[in-house]
PDB file of N, CA and C in Angstrom:
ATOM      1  N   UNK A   1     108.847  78.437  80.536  1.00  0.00           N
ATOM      2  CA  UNK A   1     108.005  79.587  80.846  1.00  0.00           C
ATOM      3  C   UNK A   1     107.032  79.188  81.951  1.00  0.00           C
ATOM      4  N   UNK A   2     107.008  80.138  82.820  1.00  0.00           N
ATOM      5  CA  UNK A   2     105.935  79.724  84.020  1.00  0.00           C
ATOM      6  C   UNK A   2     104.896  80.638  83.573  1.00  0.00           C
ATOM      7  N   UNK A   3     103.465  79.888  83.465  1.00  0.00           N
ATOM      8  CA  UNK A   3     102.029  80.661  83.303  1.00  0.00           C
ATOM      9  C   UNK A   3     101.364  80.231  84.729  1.00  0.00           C
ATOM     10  N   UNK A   4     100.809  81.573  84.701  1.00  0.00           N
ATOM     11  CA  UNK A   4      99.598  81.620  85.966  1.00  0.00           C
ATOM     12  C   UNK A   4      98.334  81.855  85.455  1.00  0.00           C
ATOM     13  N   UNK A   5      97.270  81.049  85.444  1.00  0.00           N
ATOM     14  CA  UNK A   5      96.503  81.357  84.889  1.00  0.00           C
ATOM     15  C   UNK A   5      95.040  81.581  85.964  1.00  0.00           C
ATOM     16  N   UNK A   6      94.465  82.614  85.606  1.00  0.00           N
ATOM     17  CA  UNK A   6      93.212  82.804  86.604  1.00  0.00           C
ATOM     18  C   UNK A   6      91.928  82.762  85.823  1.00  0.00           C
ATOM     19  N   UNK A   7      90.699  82.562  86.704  1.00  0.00           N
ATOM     20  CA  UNK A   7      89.833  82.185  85.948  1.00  0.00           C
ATOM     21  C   UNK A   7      88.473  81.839  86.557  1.00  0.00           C
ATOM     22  N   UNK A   8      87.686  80.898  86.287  1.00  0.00           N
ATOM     23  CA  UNK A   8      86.182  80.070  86.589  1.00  0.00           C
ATOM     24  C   UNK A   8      86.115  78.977  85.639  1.00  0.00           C
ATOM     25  N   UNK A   9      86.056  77.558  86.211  1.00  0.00           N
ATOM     26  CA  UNK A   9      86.087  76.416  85.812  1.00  0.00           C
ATOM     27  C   UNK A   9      84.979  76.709  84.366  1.00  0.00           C
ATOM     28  N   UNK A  10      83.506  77.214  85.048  1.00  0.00           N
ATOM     29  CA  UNK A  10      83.105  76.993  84.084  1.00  0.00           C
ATOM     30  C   UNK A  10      82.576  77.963  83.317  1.00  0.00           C
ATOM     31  N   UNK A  11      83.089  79.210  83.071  1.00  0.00           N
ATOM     32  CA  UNK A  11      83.554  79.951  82.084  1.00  0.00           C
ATOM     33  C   UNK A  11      83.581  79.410  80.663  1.00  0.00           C
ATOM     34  N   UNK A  12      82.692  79.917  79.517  1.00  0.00           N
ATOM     35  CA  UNK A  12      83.350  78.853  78.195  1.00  0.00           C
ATOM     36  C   UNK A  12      84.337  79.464  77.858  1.00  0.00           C
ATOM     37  N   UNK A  13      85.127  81.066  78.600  1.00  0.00           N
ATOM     38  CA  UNK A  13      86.189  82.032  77.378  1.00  0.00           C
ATOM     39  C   UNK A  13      87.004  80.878  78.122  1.00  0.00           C
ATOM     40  N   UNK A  14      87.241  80.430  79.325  1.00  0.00           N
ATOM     41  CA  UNK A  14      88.371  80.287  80.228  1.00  0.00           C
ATOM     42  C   UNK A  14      88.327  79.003  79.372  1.00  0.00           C
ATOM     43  N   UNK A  15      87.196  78.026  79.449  1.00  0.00           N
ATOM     44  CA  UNK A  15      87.438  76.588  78.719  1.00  0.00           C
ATOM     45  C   UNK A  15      88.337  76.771  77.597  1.00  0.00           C
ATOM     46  N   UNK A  16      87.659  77.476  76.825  1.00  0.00           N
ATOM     47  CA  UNK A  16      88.087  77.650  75.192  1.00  0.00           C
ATOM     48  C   UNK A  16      90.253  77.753  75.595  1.00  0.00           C
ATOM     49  N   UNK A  17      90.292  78.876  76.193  1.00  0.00           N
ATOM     50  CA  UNK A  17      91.738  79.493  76.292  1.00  0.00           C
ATOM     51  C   UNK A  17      92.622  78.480  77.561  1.00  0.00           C
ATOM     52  N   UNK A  18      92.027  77.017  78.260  1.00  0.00           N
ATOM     53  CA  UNK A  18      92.767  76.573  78.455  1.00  0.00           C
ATOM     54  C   UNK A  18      92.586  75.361  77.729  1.00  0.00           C
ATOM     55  N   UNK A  19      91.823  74.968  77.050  1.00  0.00           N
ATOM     56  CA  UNK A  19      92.180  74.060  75.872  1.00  0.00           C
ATOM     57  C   UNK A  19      93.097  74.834  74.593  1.00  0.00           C
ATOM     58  N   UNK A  20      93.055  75.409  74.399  1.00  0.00           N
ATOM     59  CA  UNK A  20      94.114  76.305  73.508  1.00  0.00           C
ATOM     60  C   UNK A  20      95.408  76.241  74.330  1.00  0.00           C
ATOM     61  N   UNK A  21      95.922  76.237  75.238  1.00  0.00           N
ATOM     62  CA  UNK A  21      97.049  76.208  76.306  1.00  0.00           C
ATOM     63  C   UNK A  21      97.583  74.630  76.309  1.00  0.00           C
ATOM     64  N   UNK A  22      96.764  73.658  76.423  1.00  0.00           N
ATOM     65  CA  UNK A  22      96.804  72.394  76.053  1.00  0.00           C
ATOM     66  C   UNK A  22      97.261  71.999  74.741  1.00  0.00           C
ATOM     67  N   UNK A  23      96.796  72.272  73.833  1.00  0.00           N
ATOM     68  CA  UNK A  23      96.543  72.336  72.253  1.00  0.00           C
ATOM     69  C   UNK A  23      97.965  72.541  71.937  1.00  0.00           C
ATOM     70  N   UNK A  24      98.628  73.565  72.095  1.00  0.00           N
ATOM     71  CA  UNK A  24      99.771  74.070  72.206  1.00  0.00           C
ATOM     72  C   UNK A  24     101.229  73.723  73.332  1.00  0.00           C
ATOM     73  N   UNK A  25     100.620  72.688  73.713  1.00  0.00           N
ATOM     74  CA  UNK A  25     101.690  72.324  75.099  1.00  0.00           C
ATOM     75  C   UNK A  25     101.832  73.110  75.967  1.00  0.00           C
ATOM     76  N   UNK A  26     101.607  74.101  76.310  1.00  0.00           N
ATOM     77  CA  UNK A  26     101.810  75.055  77.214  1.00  0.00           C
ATOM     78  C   UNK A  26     101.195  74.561  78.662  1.00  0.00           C
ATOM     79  N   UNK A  27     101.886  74.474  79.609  1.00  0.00           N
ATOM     80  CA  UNK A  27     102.018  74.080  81.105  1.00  0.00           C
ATOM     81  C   UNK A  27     100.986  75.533  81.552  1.00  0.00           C
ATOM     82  N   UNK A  28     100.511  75.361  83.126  1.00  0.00           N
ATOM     83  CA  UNK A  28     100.053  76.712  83.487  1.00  0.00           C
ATOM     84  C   UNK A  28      99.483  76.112  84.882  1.00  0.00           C
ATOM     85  N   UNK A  29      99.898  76.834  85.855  1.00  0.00           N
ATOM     86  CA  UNK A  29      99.001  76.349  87.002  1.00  0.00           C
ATOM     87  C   UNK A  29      97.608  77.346  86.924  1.00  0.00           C
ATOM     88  N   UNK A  30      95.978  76.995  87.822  1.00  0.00           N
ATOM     89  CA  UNK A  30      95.078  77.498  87.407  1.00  0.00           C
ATOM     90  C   UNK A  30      95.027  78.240  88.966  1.00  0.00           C
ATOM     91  N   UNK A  31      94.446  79.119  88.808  1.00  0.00           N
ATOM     92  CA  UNK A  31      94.154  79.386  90.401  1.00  0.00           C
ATOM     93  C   UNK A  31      92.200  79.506  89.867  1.00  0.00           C
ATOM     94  N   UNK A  32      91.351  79.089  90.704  1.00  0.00           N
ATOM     95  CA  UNK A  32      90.215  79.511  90.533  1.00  0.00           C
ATOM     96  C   UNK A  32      89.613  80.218  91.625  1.00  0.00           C
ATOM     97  N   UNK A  33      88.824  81.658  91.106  1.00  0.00           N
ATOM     98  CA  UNK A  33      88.849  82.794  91.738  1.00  0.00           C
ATOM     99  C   UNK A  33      87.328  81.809  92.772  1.00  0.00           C
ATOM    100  N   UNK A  34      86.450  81.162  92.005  1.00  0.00           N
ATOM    101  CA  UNK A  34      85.381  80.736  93.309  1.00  0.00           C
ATOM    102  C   UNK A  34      85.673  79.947  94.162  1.00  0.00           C
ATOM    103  N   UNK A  35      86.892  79.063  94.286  1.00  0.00           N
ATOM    104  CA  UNK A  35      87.527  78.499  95.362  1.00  0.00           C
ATOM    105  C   UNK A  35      88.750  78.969  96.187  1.00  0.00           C
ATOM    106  N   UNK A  36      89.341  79.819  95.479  1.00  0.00           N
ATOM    107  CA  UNK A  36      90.599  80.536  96.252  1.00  0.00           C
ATOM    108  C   UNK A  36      90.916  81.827  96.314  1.00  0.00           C
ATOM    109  N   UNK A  37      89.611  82.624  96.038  1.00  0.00           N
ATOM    110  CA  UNK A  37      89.356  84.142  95.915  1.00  0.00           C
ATOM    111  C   UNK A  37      90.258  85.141  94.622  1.00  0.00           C
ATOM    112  N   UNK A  38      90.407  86.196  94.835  1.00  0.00           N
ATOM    113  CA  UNK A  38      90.740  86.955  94.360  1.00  0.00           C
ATOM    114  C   UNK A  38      91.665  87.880  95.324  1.00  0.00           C
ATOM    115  N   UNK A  39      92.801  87.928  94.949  1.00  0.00           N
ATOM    116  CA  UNK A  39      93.377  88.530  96.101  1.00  0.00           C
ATOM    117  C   UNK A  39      93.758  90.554  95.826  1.00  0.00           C
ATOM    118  N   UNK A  40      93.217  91.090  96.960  1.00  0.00           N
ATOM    119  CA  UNK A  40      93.189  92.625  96.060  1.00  0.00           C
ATOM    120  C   UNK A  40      94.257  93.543  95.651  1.00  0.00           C
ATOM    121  N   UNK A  41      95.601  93.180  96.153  1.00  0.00           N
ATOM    122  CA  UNK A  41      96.774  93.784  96.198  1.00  0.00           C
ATOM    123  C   UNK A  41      97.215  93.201  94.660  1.00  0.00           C
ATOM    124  N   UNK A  42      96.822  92.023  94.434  1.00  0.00           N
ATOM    125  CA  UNK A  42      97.277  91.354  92.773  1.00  0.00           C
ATOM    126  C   UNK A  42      96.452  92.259  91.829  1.00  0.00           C
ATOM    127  N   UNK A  43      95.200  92.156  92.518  1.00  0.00           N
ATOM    128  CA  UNK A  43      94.144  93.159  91.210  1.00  0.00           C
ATOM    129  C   UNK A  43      94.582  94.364  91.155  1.00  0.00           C
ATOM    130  N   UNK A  44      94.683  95.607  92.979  1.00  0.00           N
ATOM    131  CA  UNK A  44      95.515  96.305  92.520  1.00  0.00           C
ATOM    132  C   UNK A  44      96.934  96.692  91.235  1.00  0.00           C
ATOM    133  N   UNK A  45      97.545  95.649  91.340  1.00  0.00           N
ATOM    134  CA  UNK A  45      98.626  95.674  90.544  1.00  0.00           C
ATOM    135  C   UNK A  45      98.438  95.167  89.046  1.00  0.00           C
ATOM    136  N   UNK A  46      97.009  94.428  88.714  1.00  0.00           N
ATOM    137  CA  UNK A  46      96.845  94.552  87.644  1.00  0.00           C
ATOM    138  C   UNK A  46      96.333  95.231  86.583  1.00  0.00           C
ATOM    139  N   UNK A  47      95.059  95.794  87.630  1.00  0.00           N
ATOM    140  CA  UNK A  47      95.039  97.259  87.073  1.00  0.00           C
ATOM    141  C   UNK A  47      95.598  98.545  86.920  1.00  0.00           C
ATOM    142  N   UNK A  48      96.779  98.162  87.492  1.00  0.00           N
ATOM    143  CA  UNK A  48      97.822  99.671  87.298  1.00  0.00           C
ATOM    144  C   UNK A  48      98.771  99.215  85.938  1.00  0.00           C
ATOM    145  N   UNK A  49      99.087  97.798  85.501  1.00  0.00           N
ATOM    146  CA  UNK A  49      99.237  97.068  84.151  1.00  0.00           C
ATOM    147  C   UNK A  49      98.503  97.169  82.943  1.00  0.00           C
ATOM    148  N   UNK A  50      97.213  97.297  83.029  1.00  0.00           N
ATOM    149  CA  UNK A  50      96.614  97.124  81.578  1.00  0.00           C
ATOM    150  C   UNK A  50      95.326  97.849  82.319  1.00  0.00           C
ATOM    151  N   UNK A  51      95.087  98.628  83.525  1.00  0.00           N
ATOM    152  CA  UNK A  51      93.912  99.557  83.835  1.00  0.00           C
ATOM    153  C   UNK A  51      92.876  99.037  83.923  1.00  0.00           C
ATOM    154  N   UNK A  52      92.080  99.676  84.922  1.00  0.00           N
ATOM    155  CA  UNK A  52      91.344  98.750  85.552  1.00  0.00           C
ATOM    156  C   UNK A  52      89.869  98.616  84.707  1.00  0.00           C
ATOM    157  N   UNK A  53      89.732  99.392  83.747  1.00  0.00           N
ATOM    158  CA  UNK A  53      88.788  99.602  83.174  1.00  0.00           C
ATOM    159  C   UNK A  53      88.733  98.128  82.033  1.00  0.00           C
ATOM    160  N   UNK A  54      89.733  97.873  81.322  1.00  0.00           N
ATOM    161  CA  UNK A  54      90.021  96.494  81.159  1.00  0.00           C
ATOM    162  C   UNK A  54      89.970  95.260  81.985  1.00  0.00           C
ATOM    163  N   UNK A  55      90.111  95.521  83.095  1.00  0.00           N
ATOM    164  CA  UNK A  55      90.283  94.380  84.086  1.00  0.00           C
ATOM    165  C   UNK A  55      88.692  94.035  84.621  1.00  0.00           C
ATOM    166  N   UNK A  56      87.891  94.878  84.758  1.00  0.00           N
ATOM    167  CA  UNK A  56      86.307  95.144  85.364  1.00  0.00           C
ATOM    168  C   UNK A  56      85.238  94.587  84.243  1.00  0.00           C
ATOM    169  N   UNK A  57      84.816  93.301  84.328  1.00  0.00           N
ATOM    170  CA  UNK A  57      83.928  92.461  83.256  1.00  0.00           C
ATOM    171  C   UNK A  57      82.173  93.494  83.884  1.00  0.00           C
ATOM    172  N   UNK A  58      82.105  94.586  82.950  1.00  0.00           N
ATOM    173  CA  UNK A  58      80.865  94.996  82.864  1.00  0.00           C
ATOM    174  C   UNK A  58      79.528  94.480  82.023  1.00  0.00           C
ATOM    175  N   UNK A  59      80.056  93.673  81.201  1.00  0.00           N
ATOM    176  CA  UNK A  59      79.122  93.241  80.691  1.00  0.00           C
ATOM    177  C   UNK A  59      78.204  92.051  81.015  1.00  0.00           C
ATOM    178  N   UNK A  60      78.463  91.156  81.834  1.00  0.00           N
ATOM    179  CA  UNK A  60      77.998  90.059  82.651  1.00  0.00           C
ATOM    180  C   UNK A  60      77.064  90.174  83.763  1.00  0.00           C
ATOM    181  N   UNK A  61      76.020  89.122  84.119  1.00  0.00           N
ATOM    182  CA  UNK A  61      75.160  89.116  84.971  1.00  0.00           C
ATOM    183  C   UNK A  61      75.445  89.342  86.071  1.00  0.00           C
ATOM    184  N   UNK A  62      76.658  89.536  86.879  1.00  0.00           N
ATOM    185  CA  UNK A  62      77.087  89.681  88.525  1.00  0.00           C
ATOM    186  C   UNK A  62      77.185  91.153  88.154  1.00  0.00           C
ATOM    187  N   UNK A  63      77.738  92.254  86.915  1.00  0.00           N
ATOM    188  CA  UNK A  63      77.639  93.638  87.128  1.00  0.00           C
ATOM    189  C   UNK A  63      76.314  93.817  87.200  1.00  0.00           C
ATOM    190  N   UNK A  64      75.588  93.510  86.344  1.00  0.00           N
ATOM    191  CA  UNK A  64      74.147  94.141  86.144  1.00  0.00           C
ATOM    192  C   UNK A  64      73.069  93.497  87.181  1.00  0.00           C
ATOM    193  N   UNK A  65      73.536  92.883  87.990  1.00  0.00           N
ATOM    194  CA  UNK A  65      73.090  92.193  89.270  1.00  0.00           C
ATOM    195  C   UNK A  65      73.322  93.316  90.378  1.00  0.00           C
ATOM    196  N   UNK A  66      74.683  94.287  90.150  1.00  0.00           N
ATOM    197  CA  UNK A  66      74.735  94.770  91.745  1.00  0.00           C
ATOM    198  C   UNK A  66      73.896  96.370  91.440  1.00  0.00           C
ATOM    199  N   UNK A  67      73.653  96.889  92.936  1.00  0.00           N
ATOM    200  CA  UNK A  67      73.064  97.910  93.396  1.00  0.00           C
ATOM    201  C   UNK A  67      73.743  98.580  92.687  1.00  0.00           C
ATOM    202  N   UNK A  68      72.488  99.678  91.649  1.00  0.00           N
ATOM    203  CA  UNK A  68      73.058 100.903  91.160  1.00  0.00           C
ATOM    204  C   UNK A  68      74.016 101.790  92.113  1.00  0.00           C
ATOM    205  N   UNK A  69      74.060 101.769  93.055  1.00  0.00           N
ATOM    206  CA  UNK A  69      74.996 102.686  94.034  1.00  0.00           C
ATOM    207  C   UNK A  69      76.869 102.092  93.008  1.00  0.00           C
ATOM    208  N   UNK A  70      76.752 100.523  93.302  1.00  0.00           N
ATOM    209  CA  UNK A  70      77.986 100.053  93.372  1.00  0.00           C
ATOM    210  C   UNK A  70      78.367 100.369  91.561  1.00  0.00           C
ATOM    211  N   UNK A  71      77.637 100.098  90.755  1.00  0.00           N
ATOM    212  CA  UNK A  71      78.110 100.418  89.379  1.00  0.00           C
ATOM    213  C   UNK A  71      78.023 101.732  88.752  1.00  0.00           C
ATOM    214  N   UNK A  72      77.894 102.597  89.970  1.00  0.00           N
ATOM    215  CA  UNK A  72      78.303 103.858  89.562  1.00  0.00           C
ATOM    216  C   UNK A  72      79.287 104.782  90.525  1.00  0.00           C
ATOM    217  N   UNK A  73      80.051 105.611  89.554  1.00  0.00           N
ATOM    218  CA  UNK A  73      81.091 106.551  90.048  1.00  0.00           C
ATOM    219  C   UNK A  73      82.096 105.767  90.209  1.00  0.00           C
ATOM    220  N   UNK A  74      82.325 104.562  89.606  1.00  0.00           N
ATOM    221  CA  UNK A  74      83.735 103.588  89.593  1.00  0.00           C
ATOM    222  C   UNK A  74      84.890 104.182  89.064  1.00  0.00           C
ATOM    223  N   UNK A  75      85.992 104.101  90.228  1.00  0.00           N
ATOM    224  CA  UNK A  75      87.116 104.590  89.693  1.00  0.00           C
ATOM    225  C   UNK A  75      87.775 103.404  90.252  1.00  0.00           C
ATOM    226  N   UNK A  76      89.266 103.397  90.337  1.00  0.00           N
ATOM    227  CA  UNK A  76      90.549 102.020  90.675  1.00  0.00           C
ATOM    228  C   UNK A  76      90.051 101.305  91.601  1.00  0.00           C
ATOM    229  N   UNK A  77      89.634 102.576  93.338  1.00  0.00           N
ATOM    230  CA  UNK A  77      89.931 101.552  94.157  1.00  0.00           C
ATOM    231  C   UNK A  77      88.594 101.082  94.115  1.00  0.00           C
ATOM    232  N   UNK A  78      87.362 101.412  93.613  1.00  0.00           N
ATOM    233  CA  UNK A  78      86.395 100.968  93.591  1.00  0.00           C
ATOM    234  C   UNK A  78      86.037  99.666  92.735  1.00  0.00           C
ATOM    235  N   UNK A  79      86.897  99.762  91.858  1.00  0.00           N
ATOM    236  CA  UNK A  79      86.393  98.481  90.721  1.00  0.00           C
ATOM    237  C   UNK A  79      87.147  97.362  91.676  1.00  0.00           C
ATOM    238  N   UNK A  80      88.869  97.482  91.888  1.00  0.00           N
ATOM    239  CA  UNK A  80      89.717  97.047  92.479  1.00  0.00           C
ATOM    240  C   UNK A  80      88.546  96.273  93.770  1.00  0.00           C
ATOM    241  N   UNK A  81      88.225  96.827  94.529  1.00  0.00           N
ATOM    242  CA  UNK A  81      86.973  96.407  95.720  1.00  0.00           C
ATOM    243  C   UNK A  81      85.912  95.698  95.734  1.00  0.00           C
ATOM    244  N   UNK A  82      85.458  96.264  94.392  1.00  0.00           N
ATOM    245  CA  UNK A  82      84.475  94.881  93.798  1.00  0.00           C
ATOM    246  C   UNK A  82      84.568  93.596  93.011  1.00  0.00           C
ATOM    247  N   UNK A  83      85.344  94.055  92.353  1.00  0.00           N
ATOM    248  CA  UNK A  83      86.399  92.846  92.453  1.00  0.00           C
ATOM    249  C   UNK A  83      86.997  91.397  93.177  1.00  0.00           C
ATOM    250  N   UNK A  84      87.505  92.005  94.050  1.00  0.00           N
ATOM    251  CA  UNK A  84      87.869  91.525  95.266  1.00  0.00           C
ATOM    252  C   UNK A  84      86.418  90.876  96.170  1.00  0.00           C
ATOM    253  N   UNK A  85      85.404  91.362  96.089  1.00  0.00           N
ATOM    254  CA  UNK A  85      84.402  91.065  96.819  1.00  0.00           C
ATOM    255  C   UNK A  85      83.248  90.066  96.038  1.00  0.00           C
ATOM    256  N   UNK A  86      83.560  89.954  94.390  1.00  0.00           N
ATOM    257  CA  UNK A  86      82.739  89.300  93.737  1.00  0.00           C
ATOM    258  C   UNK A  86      84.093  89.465  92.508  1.00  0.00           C
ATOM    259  N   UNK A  87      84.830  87.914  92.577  1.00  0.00           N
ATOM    260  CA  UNK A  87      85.726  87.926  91.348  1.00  0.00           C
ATOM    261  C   UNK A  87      84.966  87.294  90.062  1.00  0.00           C
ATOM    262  N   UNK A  88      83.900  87.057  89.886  1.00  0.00           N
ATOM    263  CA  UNK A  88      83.153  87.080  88.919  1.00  0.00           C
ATOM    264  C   UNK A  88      83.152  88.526  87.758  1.00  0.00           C
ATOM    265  N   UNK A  89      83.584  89.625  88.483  1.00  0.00           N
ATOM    266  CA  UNK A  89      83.468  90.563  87.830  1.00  0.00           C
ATOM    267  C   UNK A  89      84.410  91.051  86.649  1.00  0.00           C
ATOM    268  N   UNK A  90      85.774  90.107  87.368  1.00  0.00           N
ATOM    269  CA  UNK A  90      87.033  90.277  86.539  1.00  0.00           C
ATOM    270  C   UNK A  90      87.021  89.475  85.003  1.00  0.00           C
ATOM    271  N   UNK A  91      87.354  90.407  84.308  1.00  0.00           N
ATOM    272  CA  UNK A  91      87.121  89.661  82.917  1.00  0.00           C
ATOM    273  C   UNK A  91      88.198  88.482  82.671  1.00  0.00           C
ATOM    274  N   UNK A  92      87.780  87.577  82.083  1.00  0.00           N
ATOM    275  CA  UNK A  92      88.597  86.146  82.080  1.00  0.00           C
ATOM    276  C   UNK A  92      88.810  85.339  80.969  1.00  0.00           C
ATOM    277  N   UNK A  93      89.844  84.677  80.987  1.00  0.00           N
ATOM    278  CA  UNK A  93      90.994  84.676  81.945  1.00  0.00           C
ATOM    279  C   UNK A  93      91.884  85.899  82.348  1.00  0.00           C
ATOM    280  N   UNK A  94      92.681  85.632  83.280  1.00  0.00           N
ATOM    281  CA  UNK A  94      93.892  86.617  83.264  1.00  0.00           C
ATOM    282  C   UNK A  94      95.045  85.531  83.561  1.00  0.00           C
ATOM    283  N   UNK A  95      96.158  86.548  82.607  1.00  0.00           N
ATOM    284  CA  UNK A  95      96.911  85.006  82.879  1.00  0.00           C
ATOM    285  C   UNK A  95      98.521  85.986  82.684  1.00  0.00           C
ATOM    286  N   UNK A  96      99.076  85.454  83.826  1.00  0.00           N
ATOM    287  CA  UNK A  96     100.329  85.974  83.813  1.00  0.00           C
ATOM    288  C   UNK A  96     101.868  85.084  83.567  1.00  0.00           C
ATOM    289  N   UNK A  97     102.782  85.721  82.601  1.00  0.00           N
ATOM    290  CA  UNK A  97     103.734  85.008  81.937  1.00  0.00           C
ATOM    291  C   UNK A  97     104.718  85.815  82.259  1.00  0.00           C
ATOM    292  N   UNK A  98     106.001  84.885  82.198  1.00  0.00           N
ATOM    293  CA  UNK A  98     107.441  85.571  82.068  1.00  0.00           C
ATOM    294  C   UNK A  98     107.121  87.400  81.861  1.00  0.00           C
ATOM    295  N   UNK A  99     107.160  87.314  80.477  1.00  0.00           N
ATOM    296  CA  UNK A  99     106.922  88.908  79.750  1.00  0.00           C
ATOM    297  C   UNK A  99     105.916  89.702  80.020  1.00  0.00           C
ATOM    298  N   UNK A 100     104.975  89.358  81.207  1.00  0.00           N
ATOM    299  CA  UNK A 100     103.620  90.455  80.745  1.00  0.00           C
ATOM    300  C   UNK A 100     102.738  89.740  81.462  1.00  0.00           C
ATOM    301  N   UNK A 101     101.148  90.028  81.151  1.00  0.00           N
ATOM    302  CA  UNK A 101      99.794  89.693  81.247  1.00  0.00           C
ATOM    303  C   UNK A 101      98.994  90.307  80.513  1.00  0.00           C
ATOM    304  N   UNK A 102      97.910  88.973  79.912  1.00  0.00           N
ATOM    305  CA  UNK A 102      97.078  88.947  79.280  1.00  0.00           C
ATOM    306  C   UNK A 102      95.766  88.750  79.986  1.00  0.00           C
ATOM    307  N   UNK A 103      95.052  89.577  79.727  1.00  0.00           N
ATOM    308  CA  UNK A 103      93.145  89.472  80.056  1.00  0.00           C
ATOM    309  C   UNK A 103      92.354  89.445  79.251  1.00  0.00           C
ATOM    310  N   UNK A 104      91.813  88.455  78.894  1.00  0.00           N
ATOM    311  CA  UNK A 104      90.791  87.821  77.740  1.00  0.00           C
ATOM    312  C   UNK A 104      91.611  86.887  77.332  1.00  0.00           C
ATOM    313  N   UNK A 105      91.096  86.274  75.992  1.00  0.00           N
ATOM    314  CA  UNK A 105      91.255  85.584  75.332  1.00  0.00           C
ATOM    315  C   UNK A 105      90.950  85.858  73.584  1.00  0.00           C
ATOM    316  N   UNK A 106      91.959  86.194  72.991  1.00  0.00           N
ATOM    317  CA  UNK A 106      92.403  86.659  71.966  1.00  0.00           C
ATOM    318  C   UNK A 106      93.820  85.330  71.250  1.00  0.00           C
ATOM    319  N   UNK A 107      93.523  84.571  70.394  1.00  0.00           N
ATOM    320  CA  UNK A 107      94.381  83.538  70.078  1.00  0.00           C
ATOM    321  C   UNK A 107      95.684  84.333  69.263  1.00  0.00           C
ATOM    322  N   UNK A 108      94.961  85.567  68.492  1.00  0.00           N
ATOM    323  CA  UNK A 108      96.769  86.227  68.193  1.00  0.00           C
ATOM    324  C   UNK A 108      97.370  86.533  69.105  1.00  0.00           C
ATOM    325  N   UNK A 109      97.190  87.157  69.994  1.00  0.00           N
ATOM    326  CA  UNK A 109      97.435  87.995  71.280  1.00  0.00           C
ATOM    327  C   UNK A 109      98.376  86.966  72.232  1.00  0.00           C
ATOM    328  N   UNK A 110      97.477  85.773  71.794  1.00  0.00           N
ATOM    329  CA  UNK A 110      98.261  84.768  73.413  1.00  0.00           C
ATOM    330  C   UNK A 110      99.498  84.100  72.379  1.00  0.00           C
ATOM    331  N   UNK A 111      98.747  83.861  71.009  1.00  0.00           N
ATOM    332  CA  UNK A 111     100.551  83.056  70.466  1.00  0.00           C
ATOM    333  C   UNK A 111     101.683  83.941  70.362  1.00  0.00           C
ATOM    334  N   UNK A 112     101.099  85.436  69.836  1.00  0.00           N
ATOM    335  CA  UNK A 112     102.878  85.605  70.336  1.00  0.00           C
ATOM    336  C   UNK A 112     102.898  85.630  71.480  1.00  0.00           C
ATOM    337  N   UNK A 113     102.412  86.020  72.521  1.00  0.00           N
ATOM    338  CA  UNK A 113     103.016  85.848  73.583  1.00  0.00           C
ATOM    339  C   UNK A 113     103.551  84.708  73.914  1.00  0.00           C
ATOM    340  N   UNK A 114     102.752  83.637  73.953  1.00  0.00           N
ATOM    341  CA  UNK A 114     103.060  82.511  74.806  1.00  0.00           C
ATOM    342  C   UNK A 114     103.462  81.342  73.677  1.00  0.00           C
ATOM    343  N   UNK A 115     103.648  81.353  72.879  1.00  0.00           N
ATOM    344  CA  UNK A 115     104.203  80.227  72.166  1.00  0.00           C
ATOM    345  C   UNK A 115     105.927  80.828  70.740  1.00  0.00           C
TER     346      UNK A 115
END
């Protein structure tokens, strides 16, 4: 099985869910969004997968950091944009497998999938 896994080094969900990936043998290359961005045509396409409203980490200090202008009236291409412009925003991990993709970290969720 090939895993892609996306993320922030120092994230504790991302720690937690790639020591769980370890734990389990599971291989995964990492891409990290503060050294190698976020690319917007992937986010596009992941929010048309599991919607972008899932994909858009509102609860964290980089949303409640930006200009009321930007955290309001969010629809695709807008979250999709901010996103892309601050991948801090994307909830994490996201991690893509053979069958699918997963965003968060949920340990039922990832064993069936991935083990």
């Amino acid at each position: 099985m090939s895993i892609q896994f996306y993320g922030i080094p120092n994230c504790d969900t991302v720690k937690k869910a790639r020591k769980w990936l370890e734990e389990q043998g599971v291989a995964y290359d990492f891409h990290d969004y503060k050294k190698e961005g976020a690319d917007p045509n992937m986010l596009r396409h992941w929010a048309g997968a599991v919607g972008w409203e899932a994909l858009l980490n509102r609860r964290g200090t980089t949303f409640r950091g930006l200009p009321e202008a930007d955290r309001e009236g969010i629809d695709k291409a807008k979250a999709v944009a901010l996103m892309a412009a601050h991948p801090s925003l994307i909830k994490r991990p996201v991690v893509i497998y053979d069958n699918g993709l997963l965003v968060g970290f949920d340990t039922d969720q990832w064993d069936a999938a991935l083990c």
